[in-house]
Protein backbone atom coordinates (compact mmCIF):
# COMPACT_ATOMS: atom_id res chain seq x y z
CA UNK A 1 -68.21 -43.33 0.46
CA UNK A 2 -68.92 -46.90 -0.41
CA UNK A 3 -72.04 -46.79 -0.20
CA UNK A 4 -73.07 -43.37 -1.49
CA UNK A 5 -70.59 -44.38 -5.24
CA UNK A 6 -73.28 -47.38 -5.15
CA UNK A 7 -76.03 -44.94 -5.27
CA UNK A 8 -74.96 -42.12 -7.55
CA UNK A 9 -75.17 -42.32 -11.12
CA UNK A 10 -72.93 -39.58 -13.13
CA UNK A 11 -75.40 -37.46 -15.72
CA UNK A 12 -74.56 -35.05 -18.58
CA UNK A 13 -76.75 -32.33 -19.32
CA UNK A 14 -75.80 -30.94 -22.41
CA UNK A 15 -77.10 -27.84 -24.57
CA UNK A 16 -80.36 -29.73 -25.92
CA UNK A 17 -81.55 -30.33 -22.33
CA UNK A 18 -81.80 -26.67 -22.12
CA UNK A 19 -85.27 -25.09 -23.12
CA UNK A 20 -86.30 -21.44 -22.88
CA UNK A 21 -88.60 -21.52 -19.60
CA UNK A 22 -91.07 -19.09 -18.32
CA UNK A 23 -89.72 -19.59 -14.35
CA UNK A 24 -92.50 -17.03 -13.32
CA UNK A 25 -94.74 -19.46 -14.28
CA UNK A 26 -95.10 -23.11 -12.72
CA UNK A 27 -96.64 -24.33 -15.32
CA UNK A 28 -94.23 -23.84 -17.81
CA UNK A 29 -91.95 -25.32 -15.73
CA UNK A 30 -93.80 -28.54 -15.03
CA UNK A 31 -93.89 -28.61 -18.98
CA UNK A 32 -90.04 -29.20 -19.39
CA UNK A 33 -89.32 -31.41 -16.52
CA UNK A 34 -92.11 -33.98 -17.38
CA UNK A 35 -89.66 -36.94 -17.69
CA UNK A 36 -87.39 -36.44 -15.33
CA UNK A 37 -86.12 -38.12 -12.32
CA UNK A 38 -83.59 -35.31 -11.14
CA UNK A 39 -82.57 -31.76 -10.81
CA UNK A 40 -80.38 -29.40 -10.01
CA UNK A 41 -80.93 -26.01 -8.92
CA UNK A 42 -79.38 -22.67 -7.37
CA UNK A 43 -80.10 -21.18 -4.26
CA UNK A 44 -79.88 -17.99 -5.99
CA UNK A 45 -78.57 -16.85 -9.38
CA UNK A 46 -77.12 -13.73 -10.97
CA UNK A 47 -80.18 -12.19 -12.92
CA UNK A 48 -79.83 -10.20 -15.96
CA UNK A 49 -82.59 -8.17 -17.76
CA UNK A 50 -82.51 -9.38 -21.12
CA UNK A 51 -84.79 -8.59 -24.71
CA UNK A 52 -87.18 -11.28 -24.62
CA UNK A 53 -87.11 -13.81 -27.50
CA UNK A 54 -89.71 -13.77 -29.97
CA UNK A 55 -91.61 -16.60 -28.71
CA UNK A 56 -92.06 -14.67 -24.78
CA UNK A 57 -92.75 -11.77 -25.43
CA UNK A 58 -95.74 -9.90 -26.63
CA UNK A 59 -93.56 -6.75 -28.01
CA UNK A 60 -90.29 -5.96 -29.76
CA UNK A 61 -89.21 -3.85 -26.53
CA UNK A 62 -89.97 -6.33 -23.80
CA UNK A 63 -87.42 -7.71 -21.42
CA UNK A 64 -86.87 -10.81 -19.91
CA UNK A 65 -84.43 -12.12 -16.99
CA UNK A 66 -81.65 -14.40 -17.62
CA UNK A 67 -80.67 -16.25 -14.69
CA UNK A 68 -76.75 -17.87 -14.37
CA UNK A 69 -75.17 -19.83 -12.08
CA UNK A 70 -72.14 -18.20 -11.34
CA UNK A 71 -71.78 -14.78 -13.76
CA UNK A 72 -73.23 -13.65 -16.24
CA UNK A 73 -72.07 -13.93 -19.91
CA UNK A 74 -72.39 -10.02 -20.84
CA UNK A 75 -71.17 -7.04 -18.04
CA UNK A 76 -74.35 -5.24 -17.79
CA UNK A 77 -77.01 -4.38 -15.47
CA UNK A 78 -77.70 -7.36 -12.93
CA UNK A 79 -80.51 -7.57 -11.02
CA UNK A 80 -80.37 -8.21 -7.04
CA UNK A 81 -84.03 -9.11 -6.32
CA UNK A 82 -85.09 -11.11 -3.57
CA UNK A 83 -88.76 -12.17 -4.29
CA UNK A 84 -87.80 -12.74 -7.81
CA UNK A 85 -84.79 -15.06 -6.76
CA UNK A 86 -87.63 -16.70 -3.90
CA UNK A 87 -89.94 -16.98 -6.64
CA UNK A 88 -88.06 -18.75 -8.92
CA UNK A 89 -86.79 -21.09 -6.32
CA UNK A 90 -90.85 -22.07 -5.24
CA UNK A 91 -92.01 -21.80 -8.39
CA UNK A 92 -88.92 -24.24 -9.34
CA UNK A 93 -89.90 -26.65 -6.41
CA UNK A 94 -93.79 -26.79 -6.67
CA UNK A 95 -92.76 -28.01 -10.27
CA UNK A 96 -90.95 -30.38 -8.75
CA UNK A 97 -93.42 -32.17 -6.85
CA UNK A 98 -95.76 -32.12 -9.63
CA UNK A 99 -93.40 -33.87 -11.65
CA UNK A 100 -93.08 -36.47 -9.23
CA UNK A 101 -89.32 -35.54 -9.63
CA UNK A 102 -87.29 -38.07 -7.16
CA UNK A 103 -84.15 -35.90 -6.57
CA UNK A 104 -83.72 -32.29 -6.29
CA UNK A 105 -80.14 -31.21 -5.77
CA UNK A 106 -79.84 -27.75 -4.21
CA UNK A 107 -76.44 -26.09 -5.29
CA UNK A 108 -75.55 -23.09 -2.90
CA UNK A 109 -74.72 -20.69 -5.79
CA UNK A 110 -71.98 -17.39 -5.44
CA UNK A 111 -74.73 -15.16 -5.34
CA UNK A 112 -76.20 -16.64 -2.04
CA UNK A 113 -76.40 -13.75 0.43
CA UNK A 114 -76.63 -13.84 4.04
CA UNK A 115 -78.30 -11.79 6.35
CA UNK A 116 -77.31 -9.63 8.78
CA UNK A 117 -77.33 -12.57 11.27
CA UNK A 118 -75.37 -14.94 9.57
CA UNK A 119 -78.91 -16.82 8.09
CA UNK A 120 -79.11 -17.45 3.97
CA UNK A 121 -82.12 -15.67 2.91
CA UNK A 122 -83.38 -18.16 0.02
């Protein structure tokens, strides 16, 4: 423990570190983490199908996915999709590397599923 406290620095990552991200895309993603030495990410999140804001999306009726943590803010439909949750996670680390991002901290999230063998899928 003594020499891990040396190492660690503690972080806050408040609401204006959070910007409205295109994860299918790993471009957009190396967009907001250009500056950054460190992230965190889930091994898989809830997803929720969501109106896309004005900026996304191309019509008034298109949908985008919302992706928590731990639950969702609103009961509604979730969505249990394993390439999209795979997708997000690759798209998530090739942005990493070409960010040159130093530390990537994997989180194993609630929604992490196993398989039938006991292996986590993501």
């Amino acid at each position: 423990n003594k020499v891990l406290s040396q190492h660690f620095i503690l972080a806050y990552a408040g609401e204006q570190h959070v910007k409205v991200t295109d994860m299918s895309s790993v471009n957009s993603i190396v967009s907001h983490l250009r500056g950054y030495s460190a992230v965190v990410i889930g091994t898989m999140y809830a997803l929720e199908p969501r109106p896309a804001p004005s900026t996304y999306g191309k019509s008034p009726n298109d949908k985008t996915l919302e992706f928590y943590l731990d639950k969702p803010r609103k009961s509604g439909p979730e969505l249990d999709d394993l390439d999209t949750h795979c997708k997000i996670f690759e798209n998530t680390l090739e942005a990493c590397e070409r960010c040159n991002i130093q530390h990537v901290f994997v989180v194993e999230t609630p929604y992490t599923t196993r398989t039938e063998d006991g292996e986590n899928y993501g």
